[in-house]
PDB file of N, CA and C in Angstrom:
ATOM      1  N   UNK A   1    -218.140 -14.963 -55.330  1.00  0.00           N
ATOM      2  CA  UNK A   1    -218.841 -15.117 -56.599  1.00  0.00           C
ATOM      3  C   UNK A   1    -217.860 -15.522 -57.713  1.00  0.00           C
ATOM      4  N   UNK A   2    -216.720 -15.184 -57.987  1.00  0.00           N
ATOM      5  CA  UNK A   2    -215.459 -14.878 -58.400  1.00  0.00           C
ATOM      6  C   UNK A   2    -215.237 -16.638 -58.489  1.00  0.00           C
ATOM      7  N   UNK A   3    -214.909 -17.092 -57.738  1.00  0.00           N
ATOM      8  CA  UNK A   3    -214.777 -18.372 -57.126  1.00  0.00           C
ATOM      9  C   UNK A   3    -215.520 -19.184 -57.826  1.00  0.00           C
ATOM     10  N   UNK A   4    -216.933 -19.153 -57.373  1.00  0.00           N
ATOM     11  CA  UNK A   4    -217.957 -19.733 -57.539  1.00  0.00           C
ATOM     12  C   UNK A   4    -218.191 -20.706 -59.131  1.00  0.00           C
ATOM     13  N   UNK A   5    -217.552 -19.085 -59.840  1.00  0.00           N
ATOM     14  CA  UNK A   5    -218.307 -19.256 -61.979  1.00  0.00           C
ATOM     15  C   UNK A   5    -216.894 -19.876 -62.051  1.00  0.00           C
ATOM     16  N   UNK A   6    -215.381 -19.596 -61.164  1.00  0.00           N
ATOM     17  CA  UNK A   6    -214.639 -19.773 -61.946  1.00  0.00           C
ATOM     18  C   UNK A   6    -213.939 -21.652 -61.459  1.00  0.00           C
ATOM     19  N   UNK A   7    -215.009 -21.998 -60.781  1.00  0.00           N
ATOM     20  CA  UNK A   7    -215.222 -23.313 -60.361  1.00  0.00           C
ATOM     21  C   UNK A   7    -215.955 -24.120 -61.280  1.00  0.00           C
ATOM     22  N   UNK A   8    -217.482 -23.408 -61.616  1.00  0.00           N
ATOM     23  CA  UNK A   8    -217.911 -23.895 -62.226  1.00  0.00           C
ATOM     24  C   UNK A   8    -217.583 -24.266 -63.879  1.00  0.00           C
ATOM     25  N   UNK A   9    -216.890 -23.089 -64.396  1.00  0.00           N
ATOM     26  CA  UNK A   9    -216.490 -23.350 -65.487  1.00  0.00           C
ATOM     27  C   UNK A   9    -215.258 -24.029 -65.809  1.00  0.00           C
ATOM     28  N   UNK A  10    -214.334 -24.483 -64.713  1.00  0.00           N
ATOM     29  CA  UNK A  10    -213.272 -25.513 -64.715  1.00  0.00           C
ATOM     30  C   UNK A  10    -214.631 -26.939 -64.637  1.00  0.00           C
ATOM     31  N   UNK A  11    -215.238 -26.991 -63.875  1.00  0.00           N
ATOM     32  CA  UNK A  11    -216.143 -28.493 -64.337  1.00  0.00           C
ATOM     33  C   UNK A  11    -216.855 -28.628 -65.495  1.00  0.00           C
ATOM     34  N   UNK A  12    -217.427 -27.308 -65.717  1.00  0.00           N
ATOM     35  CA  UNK A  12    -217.617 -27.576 -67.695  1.00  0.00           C
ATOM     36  C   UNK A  12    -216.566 -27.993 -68.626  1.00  0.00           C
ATOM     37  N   UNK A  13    -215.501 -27.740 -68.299  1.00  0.00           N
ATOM     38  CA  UNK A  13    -214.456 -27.936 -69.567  1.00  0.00           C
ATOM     39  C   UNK A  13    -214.406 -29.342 -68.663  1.00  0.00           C
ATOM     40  N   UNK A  14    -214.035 -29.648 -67.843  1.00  0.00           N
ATOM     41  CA  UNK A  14    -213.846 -31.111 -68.082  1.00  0.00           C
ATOM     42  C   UNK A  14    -214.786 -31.845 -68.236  1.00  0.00           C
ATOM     43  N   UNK A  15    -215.729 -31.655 -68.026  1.00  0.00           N
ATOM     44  CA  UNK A  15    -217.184 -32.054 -68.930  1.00  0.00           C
ATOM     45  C   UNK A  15    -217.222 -32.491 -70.111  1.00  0.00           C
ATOM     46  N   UNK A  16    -217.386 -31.283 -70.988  1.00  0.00           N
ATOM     47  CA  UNK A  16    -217.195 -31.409 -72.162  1.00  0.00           C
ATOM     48  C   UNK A  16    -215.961 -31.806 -73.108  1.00  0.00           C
ATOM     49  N   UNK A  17    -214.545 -32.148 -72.145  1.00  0.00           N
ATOM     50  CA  UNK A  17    -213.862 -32.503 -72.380  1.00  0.00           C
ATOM     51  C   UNK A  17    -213.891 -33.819 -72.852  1.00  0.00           C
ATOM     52  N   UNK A  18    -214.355 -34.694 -71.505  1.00  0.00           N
ATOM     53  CA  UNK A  18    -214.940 -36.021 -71.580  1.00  0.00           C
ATOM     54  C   UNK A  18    -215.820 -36.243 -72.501  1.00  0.00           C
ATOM     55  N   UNK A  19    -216.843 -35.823 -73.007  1.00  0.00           N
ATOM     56  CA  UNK A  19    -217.838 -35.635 -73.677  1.00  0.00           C
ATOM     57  C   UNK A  19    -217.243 -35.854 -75.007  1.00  0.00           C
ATOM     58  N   UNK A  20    -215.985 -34.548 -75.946  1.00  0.00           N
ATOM     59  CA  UNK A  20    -215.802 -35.096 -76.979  1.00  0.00           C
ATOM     60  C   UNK A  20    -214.552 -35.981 -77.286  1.00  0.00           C
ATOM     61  N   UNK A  21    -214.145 -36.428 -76.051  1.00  0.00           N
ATOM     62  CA  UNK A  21    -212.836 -37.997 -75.916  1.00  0.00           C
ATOM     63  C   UNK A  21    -214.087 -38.991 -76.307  1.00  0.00           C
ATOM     64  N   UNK A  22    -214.932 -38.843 -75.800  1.00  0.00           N
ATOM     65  CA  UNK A  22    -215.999 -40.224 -76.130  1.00  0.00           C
ATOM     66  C   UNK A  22    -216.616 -40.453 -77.336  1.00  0.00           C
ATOM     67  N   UNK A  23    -216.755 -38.705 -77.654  1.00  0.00           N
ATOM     68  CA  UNK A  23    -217.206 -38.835 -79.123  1.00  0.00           C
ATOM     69  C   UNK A  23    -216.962 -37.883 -80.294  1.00  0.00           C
ATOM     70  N   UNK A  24    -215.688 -38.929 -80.886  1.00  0.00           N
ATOM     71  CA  UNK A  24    -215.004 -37.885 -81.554  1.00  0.00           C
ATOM     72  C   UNK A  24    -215.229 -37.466 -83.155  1.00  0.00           C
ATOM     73  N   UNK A  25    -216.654 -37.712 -83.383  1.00  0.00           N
ATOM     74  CA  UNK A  25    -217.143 -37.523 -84.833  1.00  0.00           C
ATOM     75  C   UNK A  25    -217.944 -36.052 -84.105  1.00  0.00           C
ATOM     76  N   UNK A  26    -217.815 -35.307 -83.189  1.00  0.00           N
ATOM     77  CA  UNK A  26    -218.401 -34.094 -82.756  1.00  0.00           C
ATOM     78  C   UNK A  26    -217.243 -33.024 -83.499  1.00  0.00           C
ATOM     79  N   UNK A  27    -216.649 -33.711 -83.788  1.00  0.00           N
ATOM     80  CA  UNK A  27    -215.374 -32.602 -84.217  1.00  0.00           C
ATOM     81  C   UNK A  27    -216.224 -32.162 -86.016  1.00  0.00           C
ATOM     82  N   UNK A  28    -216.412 -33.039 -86.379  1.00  0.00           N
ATOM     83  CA  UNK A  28    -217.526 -32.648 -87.928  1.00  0.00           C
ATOM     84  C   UNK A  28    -218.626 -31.569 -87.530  1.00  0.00           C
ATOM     85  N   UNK A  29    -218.814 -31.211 -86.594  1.00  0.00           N
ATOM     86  CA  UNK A  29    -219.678 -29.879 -85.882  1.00  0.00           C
ATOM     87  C   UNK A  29    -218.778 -28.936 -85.796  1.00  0.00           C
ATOM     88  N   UNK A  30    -218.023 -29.058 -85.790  1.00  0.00           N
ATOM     89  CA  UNK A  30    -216.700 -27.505 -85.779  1.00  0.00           C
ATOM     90  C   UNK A  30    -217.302 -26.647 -86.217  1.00  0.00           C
ATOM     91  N   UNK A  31    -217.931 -26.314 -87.573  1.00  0.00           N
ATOM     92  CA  UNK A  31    -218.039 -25.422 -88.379  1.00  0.00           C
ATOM     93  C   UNK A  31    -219.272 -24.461 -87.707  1.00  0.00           C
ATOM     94  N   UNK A  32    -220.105 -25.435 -87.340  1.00  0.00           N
ATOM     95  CA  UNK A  32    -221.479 -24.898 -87.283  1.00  0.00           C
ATOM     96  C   UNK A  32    -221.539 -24.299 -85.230  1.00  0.00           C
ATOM     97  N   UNK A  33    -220.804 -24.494 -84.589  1.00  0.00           N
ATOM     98  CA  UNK A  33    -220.259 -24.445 -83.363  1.00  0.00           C
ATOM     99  C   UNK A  33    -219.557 -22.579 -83.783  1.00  0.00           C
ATOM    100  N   UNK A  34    -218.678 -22.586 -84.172  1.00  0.00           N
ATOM    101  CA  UNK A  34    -218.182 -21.083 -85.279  1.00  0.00           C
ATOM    102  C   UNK A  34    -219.555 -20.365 -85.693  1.00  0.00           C
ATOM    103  N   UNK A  35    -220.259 -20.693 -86.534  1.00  0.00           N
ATOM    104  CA  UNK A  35    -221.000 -20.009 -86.989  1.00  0.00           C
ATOM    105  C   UNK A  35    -222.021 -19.869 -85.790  1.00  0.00           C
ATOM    106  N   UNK A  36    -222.209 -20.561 -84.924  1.00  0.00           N
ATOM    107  CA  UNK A  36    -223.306 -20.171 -83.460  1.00  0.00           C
ATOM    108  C   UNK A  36    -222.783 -18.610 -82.845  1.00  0.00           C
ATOM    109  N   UNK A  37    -221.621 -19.207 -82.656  1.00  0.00           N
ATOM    110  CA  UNK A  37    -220.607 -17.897 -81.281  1.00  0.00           C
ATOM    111  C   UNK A  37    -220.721 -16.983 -82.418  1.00  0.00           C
ATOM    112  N   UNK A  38    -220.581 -16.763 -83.891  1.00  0.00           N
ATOM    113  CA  UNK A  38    -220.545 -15.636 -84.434  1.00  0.00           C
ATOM    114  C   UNK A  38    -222.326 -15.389 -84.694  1.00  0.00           C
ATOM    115  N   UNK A  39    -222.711 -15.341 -84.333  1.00  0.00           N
ATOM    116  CA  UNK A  39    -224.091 -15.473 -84.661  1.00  0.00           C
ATOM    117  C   UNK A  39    -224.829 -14.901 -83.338  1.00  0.00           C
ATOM    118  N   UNK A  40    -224.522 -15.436 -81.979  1.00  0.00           N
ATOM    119  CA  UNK A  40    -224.279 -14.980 -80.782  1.00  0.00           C
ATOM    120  C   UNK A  40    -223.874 -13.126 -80.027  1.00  0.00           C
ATOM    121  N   UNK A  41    -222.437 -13.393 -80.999  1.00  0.00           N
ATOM    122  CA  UNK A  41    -221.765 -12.402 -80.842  1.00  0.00           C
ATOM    123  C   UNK A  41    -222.664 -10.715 -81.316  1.00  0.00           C
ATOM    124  N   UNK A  42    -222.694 -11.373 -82.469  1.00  0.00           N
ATOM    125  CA  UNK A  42    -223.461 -10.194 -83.287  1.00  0.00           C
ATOM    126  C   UNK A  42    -225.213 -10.266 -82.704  1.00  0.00           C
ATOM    127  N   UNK A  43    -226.269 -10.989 -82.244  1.00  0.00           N
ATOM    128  CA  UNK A  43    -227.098 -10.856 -81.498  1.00  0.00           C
ATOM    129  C   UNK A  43    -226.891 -10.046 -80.778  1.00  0.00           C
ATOM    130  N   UNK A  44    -225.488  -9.625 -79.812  1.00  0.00           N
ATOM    131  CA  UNK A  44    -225.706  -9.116 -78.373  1.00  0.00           C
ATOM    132  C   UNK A  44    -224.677  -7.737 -78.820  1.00  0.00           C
ATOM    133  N   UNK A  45    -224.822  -7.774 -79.985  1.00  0.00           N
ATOM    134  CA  UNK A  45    -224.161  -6.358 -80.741  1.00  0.00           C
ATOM    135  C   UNK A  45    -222.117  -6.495 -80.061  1.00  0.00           C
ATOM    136  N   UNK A  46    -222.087  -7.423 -80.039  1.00  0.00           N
ATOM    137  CA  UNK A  46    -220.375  -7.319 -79.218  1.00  0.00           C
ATOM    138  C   UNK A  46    -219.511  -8.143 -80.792  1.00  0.00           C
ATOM    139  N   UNK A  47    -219.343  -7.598 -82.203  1.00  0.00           N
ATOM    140  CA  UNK A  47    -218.712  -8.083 -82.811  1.00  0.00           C
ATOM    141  C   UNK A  47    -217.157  -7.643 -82.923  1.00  0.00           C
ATOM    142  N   UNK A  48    -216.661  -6.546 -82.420  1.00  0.00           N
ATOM    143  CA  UNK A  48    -215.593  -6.177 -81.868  1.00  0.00           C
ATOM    144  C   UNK A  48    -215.179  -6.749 -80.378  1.00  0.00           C
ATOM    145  N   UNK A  49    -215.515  -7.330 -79.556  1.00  0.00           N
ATOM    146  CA  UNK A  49    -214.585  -7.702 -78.859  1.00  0.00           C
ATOM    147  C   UNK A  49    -213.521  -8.021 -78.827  1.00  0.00           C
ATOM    148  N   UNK A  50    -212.551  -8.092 -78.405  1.00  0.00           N
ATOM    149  CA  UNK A  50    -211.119  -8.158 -78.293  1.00  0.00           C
ATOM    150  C   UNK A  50    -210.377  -9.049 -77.417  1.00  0.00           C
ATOM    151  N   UNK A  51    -211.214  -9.777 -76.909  1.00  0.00           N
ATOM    152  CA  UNK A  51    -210.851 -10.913 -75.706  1.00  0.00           C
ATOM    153  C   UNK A  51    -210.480 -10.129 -74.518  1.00  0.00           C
ATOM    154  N   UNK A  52    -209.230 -10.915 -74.326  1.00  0.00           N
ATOM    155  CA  UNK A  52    -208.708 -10.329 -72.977  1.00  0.00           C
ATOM    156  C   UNK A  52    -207.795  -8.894 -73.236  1.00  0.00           C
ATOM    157  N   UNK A  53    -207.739  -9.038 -74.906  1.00  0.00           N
ATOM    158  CA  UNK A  53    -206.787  -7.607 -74.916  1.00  0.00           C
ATOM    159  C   UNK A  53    -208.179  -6.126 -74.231  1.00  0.00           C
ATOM    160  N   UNK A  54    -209.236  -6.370 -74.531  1.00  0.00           N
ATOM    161  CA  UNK A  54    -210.462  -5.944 -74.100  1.00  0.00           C
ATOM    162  C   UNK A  54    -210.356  -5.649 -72.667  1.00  0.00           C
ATOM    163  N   UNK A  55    -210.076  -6.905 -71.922  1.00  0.00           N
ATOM    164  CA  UNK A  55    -210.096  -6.897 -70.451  1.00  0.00           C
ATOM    165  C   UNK A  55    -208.753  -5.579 -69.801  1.00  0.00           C
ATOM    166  N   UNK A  56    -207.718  -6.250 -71.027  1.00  0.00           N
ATOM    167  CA  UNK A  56    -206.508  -5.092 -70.030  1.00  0.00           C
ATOM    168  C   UNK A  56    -206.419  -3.738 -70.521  1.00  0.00           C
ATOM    169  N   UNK A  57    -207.288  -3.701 -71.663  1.00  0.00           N
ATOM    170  CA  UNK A  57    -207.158  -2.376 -72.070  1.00  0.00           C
ATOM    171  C   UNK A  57    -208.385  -1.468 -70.986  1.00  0.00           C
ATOM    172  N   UNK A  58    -209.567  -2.094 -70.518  1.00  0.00           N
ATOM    173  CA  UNK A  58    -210.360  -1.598 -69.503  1.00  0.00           C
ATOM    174  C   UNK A  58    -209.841  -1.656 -68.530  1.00  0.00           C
ATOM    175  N   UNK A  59    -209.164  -1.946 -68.100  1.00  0.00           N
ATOM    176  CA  UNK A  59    -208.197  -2.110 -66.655  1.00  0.00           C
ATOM    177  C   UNK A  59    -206.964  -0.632 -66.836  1.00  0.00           C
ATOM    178  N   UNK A  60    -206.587  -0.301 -67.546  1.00  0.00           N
ATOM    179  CA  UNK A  60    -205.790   1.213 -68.209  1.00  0.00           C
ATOM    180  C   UNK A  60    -207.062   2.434 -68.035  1.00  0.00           C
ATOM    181  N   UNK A  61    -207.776   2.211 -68.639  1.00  0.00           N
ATOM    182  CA  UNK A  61    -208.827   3.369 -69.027  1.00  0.00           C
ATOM    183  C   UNK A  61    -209.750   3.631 -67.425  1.00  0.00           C
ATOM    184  N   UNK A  62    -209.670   1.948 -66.644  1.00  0.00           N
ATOM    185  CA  UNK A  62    -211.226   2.371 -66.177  1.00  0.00           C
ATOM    186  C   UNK A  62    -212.238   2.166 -65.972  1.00  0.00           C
ATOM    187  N   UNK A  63    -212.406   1.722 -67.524  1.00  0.00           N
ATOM    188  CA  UNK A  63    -213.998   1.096 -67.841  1.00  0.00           C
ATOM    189  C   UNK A  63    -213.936   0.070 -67.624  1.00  0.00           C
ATOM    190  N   UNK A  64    -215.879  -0.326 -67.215  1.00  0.00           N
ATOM    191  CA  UNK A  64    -216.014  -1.548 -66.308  1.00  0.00           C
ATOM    192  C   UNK A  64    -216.500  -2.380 -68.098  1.00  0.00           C
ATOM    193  N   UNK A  65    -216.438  -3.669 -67.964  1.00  0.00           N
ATOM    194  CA  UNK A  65    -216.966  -4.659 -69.188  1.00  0.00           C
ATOM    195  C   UNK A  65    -218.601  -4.427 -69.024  1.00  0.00           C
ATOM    196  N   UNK A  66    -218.972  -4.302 -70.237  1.00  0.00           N
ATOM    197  CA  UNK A  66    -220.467  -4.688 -70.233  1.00  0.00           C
ATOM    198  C   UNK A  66    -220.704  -6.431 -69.375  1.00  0.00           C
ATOM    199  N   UNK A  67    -221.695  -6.484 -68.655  1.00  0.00           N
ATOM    200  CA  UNK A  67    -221.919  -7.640 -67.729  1.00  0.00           C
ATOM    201  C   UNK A  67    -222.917  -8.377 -68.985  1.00  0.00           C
ATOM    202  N   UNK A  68    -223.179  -8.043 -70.006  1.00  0.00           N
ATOM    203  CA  UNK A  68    -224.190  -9.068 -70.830  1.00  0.00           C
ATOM    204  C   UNK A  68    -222.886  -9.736 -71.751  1.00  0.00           C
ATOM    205  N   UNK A  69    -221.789  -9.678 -71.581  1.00  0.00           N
ATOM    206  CA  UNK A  69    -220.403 -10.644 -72.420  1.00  0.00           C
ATOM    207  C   UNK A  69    -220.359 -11.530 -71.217  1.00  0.00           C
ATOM    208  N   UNK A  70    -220.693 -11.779 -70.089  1.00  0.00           N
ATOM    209  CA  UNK A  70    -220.395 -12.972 -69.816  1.00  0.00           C
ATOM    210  C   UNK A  70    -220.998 -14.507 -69.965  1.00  0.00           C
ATOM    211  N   UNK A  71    -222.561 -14.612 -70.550  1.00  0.00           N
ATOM    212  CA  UNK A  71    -223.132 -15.751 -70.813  1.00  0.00           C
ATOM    213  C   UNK A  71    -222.035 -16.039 -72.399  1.00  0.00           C
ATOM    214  N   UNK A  72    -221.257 -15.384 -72.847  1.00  0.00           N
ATOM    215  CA  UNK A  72    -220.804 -15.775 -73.968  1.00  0.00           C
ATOM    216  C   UNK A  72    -219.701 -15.876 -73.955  1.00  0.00           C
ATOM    217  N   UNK A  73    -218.873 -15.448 -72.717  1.00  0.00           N
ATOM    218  CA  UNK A  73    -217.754 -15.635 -72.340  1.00  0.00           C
ATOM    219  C   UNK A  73    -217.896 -17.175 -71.899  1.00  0.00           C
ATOM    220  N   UNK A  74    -218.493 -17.680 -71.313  1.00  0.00           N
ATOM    221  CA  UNK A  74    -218.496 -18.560 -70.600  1.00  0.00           C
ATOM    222  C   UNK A  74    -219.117 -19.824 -71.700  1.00  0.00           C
ATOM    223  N   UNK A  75    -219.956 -19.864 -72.462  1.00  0.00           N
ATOM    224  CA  UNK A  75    -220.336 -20.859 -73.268  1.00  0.00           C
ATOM    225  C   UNK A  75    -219.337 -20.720 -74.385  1.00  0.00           C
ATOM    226  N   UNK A  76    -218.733 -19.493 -74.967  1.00  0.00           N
ATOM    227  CA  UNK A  76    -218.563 -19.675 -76.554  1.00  0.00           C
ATOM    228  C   UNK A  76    -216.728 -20.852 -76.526  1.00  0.00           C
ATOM    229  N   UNK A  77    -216.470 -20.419 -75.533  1.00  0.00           N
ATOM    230  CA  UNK A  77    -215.321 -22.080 -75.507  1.00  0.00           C
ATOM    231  C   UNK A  77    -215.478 -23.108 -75.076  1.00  0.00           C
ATOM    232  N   UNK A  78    -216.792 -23.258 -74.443  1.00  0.00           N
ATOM    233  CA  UNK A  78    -217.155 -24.407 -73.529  1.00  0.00           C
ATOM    234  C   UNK A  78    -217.909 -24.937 -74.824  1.00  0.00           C
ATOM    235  N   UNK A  79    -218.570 -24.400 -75.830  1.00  0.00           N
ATOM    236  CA  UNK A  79    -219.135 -25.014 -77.366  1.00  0.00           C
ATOM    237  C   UNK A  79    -217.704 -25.706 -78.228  1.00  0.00           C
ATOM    238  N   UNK A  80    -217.069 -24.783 -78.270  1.00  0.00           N
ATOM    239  CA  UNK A  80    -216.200 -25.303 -79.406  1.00  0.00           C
ATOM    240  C   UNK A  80    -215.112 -26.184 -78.310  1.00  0.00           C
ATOM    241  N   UNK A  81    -214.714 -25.795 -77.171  1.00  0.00           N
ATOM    242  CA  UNK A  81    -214.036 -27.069 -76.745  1.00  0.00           C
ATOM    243  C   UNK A  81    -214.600 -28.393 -77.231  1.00  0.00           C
ATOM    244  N   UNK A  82    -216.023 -28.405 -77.076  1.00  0.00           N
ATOM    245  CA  UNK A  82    -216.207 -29.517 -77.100  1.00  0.00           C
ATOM    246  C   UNK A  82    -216.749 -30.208 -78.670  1.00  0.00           C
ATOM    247  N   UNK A  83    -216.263 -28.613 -79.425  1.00  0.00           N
ATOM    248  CA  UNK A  83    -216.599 -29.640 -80.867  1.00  0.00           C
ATOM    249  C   UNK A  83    -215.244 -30.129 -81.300  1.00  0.00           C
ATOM    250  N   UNK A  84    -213.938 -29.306 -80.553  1.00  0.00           N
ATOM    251  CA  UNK A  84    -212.796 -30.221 -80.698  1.00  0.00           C
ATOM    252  C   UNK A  84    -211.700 -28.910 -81.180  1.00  0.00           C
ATOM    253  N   UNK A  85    -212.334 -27.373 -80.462  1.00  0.00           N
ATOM    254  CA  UNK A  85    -211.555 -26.315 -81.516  1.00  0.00           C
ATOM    255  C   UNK A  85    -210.275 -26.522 -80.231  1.00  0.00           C
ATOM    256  N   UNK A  86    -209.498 -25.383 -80.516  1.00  0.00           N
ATOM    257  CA  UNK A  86    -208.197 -24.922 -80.029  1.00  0.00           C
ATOM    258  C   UNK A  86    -208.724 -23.507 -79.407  1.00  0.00           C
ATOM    259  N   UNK A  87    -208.909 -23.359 -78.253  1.00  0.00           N
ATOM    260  CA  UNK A  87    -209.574 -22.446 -77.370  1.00  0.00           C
ATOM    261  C   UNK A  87    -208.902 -22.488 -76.186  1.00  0.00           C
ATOM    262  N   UNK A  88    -208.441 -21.096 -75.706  1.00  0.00           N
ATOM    263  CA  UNK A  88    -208.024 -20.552 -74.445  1.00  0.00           C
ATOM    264  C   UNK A  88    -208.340 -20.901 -73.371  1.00  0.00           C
ATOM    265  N   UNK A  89    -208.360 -21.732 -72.548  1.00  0.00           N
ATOM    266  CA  UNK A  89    -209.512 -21.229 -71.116  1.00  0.00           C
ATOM    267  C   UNK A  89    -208.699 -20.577 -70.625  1.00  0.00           C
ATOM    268  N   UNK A  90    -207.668 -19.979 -70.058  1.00  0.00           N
ATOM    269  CA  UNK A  90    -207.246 -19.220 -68.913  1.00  0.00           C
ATOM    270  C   UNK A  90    -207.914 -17.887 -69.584  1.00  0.00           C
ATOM    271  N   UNK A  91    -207.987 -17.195 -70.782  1.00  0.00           N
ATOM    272  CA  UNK A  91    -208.349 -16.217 -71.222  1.00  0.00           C
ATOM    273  C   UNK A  91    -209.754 -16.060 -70.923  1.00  0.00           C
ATOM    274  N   UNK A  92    -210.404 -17.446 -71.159  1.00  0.00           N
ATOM    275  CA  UNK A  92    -212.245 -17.335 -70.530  1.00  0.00           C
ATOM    276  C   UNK A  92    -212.229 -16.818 -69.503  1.00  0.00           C
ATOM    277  N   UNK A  93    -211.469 -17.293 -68.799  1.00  0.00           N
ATOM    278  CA  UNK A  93    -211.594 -17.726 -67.037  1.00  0.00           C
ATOM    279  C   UNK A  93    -211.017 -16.578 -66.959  1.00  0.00           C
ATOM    280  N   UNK A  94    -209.884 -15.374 -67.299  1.00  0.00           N
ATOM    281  CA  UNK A  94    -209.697 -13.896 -67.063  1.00  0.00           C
ATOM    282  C   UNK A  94    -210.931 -13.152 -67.436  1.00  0.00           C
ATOM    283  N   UNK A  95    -211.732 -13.435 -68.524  1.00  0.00           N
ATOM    284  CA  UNK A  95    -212.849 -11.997 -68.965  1.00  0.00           C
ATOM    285  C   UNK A  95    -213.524 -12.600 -68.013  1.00  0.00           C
ATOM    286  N   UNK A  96    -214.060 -13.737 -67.210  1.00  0.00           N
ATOM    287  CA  UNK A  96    -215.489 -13.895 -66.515  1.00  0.00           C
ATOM    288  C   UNK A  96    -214.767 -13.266 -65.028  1.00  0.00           C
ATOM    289  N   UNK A  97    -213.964 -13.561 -64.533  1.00  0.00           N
ATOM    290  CA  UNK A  97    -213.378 -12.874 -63.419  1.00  0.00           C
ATOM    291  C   UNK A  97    -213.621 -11.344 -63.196  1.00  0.00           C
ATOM    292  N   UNK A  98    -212.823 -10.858 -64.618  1.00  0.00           N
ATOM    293  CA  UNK A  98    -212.868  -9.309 -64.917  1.00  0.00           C
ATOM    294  C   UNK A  98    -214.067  -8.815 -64.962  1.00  0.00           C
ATOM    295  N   UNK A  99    -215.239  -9.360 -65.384  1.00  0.00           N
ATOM    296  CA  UNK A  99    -216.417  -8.889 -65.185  1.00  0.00           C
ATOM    297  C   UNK A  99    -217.020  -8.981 -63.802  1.00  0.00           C
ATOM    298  N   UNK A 100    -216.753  -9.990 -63.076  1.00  0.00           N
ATOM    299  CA  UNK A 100    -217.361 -10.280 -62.467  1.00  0.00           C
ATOM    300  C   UNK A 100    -216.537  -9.188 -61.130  1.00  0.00           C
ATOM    301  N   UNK A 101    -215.677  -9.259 -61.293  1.00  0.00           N
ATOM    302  CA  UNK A 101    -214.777  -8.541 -60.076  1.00  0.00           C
ATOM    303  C   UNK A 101    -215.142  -6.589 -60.127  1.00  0.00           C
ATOM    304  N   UNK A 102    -214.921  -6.497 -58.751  1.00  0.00           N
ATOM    305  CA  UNK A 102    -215.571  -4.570 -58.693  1.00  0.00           C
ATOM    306  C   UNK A 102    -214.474  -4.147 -59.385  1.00  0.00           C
ATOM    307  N   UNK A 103    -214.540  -2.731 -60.002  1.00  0.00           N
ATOM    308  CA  UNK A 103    -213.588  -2.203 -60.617  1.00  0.00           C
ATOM    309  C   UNK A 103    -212.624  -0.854 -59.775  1.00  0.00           C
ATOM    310  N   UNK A 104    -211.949  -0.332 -60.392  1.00  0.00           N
ATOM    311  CA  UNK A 104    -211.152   0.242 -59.658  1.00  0.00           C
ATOM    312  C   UNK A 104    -211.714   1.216 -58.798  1.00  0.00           C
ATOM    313  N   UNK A 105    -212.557   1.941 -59.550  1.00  0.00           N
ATOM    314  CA  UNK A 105    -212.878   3.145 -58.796  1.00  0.00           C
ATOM    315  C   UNK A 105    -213.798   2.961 -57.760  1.00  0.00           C
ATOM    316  N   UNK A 106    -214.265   1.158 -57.386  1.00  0.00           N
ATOM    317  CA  UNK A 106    -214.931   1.345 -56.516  1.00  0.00           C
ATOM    318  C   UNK A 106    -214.293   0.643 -55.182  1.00  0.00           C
ATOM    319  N   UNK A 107    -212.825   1.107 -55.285  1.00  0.00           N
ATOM    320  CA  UNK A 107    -211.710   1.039 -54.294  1.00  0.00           C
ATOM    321  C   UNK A 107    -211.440   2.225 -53.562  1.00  0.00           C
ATOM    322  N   UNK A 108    -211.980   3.407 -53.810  1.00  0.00           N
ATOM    323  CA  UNK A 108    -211.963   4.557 -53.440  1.00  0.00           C
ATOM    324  C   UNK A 108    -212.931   4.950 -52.655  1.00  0.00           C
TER     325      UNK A 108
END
């Protein structure tokens, strides 16, 4: 499964990669691309997230990620990649893993 999203979301970014090389007046959407993911964020009550510091600090403690951060893990850089922001993917591609992967205690 692991595999699967973290396949698929390497073909979105080059997607949308292509997408704003072709069209680069998408970058004048920046703003409103920002105001979506924050708009998003706060919908699904997650305005504290912490990225991946989030991911390794649940990896110390224990705790598993809420599984409703990943439709926003997965779109909110795949939006602004492609309005032209400066966005992480290896950090995407760690929280969708981390969610997606069993957690410790169910190694026991």
């Amino acid at each position: 499964m692991i595999g699967i999203v973290g396949t698929l979301f390497f073909f979105f970014m080059v997607k949308v990669t292509s997408l704003r090389l072709e069209n680069p007046w998408l970058i004048l959407l920046l703003p409103f691309g920002g105001l979506f993911i924050i708009g998003a964020y706060h919908l699904l009550h997650d305005e504290k997230d912490s990225g991946t510091d989030l991911v390794l600090s649940s990896i110390h403690s224990g705790d598993r990620l809420p599984v409703r951060m990943a439709p926003l893990i997965f779109i909110s850089p795949l939006s602004l990649y492609l309005l032209g922001g400066s966005v992480g993917r290896e950090g995407a591609a760690l929280q969708l893993c981390s969610l997606l992967a069993p957690g410790p205690k169910s190694f026991y």
